[in-house]
C-alpha atoms as a PDB file:
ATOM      1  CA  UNK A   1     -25.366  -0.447  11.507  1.00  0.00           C
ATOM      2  CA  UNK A   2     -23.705  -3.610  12.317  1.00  0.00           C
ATOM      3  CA  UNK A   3     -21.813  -3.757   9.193  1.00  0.00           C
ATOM      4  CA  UNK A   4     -19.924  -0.811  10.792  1.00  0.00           C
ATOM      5  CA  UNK A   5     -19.364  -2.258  13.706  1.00  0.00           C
ATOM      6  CA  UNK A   6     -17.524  -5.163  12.302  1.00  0.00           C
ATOM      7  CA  UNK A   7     -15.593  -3.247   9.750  1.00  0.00           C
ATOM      8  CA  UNK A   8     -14.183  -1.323  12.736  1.00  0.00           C
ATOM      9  CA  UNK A   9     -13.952  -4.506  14.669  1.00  0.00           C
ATOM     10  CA  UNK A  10     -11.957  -6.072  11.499  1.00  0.00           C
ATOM     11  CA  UNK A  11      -9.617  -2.954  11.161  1.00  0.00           C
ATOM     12  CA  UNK A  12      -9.076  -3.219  15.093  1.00  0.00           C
ATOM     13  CA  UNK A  13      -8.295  -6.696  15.251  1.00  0.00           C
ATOM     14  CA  UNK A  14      -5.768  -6.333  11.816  1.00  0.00           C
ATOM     15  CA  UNK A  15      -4.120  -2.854  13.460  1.00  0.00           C
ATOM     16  CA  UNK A  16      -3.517  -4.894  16.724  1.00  0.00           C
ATOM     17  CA  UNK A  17      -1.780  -8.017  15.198  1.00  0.00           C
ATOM     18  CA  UNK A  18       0.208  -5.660  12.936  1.00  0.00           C
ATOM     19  CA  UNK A  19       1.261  -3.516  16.072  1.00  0.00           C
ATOM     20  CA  UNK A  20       1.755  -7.411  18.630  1.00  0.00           C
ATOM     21  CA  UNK A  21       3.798  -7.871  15.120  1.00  0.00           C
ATOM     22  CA  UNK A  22       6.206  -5.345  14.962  1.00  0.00           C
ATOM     23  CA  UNK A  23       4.365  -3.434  11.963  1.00  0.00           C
ATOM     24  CA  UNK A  24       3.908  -5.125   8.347  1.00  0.00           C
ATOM     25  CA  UNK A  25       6.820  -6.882   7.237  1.00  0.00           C
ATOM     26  CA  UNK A  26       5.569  -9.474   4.260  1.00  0.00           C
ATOM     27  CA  UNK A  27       1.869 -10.532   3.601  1.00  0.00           C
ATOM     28  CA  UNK A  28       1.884 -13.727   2.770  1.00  0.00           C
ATOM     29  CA  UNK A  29      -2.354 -14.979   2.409  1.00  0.00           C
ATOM     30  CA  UNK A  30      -1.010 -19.203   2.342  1.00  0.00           C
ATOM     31  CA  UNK A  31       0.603 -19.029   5.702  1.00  0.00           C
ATOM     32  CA  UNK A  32       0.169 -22.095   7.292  1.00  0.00           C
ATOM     33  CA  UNK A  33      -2.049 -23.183   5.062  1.00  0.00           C
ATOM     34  CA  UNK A  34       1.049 -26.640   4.535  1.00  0.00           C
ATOM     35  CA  UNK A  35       0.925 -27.170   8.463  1.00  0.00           C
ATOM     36  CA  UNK A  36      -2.479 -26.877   9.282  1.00  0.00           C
ATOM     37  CA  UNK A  37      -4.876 -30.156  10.171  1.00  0.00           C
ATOM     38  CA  UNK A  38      -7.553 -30.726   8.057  1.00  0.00           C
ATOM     39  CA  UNK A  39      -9.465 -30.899  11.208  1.00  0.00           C
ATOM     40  CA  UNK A  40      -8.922 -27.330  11.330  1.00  0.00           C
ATOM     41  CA  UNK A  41      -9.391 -26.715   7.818  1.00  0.00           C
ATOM     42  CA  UNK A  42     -13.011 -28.504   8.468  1.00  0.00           C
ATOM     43  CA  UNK A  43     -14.073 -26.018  11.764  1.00  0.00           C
ATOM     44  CA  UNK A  44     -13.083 -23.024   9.629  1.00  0.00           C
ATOM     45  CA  UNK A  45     -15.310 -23.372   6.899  1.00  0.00           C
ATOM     46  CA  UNK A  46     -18.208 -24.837   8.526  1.00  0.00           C
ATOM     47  CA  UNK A  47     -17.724 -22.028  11.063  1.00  0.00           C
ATOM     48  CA  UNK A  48     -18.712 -19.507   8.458  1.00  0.00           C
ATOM     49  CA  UNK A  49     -21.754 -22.027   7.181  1.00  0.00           C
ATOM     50  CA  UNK A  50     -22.740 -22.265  11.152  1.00  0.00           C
ATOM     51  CA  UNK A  51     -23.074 -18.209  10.730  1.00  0.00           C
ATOM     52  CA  UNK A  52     -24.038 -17.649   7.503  1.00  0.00           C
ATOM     53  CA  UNK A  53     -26.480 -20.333   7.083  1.00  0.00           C
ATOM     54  CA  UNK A  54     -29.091 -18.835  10.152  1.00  0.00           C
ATOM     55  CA  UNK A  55     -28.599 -15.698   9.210  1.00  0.00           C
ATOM     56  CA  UNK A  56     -30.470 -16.396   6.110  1.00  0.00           C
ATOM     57  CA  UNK A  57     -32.901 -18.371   6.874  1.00  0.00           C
ATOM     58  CA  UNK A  58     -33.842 -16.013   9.314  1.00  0.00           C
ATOM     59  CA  UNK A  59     -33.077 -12.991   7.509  1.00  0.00           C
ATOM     60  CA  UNK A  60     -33.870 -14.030   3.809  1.00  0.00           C
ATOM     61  CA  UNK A  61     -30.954 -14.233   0.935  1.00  0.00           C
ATOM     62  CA  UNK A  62     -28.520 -12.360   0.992  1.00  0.00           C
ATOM     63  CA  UNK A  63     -28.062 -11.271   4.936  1.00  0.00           C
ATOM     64  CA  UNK A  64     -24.810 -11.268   5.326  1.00  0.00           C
ATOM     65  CA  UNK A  65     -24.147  -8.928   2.600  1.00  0.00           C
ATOM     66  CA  UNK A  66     -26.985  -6.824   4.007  1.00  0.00           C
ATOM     67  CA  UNK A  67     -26.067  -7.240   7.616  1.00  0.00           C
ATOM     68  CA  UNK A  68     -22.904  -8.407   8.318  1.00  0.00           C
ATOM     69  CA  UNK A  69     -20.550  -7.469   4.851  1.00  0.00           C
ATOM     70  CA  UNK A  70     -17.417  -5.781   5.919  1.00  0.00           C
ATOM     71  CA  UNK A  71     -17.124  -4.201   2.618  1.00  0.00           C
ATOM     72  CA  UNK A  72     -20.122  -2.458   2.335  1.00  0.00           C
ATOM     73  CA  UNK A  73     -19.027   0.296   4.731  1.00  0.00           C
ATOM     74  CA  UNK A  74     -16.117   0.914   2.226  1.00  0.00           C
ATOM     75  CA  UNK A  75     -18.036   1.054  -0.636  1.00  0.00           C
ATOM     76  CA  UNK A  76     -20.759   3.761   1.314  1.00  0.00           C
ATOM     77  CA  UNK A  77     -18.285   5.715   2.343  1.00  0.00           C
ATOM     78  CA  UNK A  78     -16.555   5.963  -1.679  1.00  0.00           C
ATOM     79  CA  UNK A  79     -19.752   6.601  -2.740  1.00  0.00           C
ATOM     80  CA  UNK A  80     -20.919   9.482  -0.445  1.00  0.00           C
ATOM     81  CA  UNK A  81     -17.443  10.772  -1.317  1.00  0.00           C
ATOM     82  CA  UNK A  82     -17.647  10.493  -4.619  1.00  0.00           C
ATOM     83  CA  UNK A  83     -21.310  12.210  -5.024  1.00  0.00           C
ATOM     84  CA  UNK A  84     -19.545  14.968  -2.651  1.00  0.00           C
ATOM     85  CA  UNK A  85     -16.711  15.669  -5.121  1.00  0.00           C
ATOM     86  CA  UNK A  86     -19.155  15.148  -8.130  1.00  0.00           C
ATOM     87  CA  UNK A  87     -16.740  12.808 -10.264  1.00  0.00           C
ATOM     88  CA  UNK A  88     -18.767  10.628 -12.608  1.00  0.00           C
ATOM     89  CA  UNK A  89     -19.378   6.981 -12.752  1.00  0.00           C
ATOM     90  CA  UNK A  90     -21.511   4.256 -13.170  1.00  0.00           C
ATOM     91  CA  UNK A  91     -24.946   4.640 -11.339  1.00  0.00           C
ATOM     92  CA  UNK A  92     -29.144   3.799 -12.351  1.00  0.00           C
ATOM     93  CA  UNK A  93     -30.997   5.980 -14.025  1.00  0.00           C
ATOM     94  CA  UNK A  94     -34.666   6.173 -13.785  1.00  0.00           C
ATOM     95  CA  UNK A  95     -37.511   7.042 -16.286  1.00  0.00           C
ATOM     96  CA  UNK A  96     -40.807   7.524 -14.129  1.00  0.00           C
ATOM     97  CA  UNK A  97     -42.724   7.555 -17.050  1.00  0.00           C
ATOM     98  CA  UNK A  98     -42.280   3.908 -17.739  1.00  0.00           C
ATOM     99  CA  UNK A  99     -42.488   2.596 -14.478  1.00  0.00           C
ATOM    100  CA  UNK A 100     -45.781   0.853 -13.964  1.00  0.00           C
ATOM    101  CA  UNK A 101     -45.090  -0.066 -10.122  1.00  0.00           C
ATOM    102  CA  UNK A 102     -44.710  -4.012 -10.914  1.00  0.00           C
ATOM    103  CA  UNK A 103     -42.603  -4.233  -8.134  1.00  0.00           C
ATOM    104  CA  UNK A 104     -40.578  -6.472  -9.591  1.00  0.00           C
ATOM    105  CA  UNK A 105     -37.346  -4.495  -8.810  1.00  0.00           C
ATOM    106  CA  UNK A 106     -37.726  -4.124  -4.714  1.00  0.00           C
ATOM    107  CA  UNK A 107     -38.540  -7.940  -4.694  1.00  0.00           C
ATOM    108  CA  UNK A 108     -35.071  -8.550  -6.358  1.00  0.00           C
ATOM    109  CA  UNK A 109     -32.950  -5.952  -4.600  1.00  0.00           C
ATOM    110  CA  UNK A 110     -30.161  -7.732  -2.327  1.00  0.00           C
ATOM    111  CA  UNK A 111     -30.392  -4.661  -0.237  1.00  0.00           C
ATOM    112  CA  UNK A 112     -33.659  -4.227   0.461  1.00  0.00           C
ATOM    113  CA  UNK A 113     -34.041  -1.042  -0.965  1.00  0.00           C
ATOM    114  CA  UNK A 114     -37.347   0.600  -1.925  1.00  0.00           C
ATOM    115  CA  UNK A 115     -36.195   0.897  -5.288  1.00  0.00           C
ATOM    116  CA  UNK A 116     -39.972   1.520  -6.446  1.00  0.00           C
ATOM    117  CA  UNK A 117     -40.522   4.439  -4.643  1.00  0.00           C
ATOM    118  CA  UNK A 118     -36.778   5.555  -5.816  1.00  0.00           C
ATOM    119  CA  UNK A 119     -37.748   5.676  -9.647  1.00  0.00           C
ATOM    120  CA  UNK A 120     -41.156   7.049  -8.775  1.00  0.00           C
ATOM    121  CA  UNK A 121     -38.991   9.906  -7.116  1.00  0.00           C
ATOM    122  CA  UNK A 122     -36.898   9.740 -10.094  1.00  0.00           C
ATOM    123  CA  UNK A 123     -33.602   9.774  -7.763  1.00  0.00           C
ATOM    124  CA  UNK A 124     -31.940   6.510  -7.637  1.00  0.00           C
ATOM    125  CA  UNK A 125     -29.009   7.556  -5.479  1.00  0.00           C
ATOM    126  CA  UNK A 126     -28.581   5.511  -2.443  1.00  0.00           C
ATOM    127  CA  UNK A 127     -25.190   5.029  -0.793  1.00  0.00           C
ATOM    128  CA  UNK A 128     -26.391   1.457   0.098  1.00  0.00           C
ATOM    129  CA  UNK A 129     -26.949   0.217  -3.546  1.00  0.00           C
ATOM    130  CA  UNK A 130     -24.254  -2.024  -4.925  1.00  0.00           C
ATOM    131  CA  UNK A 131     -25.298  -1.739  -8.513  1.00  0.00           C
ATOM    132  CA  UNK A 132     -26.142  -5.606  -8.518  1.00  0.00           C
ATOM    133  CA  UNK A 133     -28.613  -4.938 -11.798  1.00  0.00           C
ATOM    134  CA  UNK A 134     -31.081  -6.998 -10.556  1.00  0.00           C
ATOM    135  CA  UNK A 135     -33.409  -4.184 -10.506  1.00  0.00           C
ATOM    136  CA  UNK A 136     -32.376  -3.258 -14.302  1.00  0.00           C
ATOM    137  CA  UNK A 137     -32.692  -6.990 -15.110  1.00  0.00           C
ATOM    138  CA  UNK A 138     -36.239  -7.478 -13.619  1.00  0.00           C
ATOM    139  CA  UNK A 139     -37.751  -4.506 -14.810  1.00  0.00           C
ATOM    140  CA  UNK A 140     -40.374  -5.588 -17.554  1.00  0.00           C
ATOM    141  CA  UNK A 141     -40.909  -1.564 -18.798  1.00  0.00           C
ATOM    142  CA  UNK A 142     -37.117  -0.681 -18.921  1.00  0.00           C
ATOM    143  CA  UNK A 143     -37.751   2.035 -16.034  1.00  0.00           C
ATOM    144  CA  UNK A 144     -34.333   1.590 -14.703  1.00  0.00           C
ATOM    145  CA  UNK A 145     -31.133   1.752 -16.774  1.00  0.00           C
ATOM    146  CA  UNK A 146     -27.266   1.700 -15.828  1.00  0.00           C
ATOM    147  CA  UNK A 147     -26.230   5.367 -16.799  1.00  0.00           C
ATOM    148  CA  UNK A 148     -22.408   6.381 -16.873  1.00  0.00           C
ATOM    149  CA  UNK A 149     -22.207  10.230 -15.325  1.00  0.00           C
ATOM    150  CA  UNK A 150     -22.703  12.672 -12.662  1.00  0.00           C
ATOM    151  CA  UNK A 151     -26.054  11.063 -10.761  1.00  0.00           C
ATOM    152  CA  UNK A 152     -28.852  13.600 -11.381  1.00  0.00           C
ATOM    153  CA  UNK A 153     -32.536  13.532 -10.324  1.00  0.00           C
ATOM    154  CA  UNK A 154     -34.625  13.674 -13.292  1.00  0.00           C
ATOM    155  CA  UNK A 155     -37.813  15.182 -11.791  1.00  0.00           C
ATOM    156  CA  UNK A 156     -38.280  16.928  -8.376  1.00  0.00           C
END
């Protein structure tokens, strides 16, 4: 949930400096990068370390994707779209059959997904998965695949 919060915060903040702007003229991502101190330089990028750097040791890896990613509202929303319309792509496939509950593949997912109890259903859809692999990669059995398609459920 507060991944969503600052997306909109993010898209706020941009819409507001466009409209104190006078609208979108040129984007230029170096501005200022020739005037600015290195002092400056320094407090931006240990700013981010000073957030990111609690938030996973309190969190575990990969928090800020999980928590905090800006992105990851984007990429929900073009999948739940996409499953909507029915347009294939890349997505896991699961063979229940071969799974022998290891759990090998929730201790690697980024996400935090029960990604077990996902092949067990033999539905791997989940608008939260970023098709890392590291579920594919871990799995000693070959339970989980990367599939190219319309996501299906293979058993009910």
């Amino acid at each position: 949930m507060i991944k969503y919060v600052v997306l909109a915060v993010l898209a706020g903040v941009i819409g507001y400096m466009a409209y104190r702007a006078g609208g979108f003229h040129a984007v230029d991502p170096f501005y200022g990068m020739d005037r600015r101190s290195h002092l400056q330089d320094f407090f931006m990028l240990f700013g981010a370390v000073l957030i990111i750097v609690p938030l996973s040791l309190c969190f575990g890896r990969f928090a800020n994707c999980h928590y905090l990613c800006w992105g990851a509202p984007l990429m929900i929303i073009g999948t739940k779209i996409k499953n909507t319309i029915g347009w294939p792509s890349l997505h896991l496939a699961a063979n229940p059959a071969a799974c022998k509950d290891c759990g090998n593949c929730d201790k690697h997912c980024p996400m935090k997904l029960p990604v077990a109890a996902m092949v067990q259903r033999g539905d791997m859809r989940n608008a939260e998965c970023v098709l890392c692999g590291n579920c594919v990669d871990r799995c000693p059995t070959g339970a989980i695949r990367y599939a190219f398609g319309v996501p299906k459920r293979t058993r009910s």
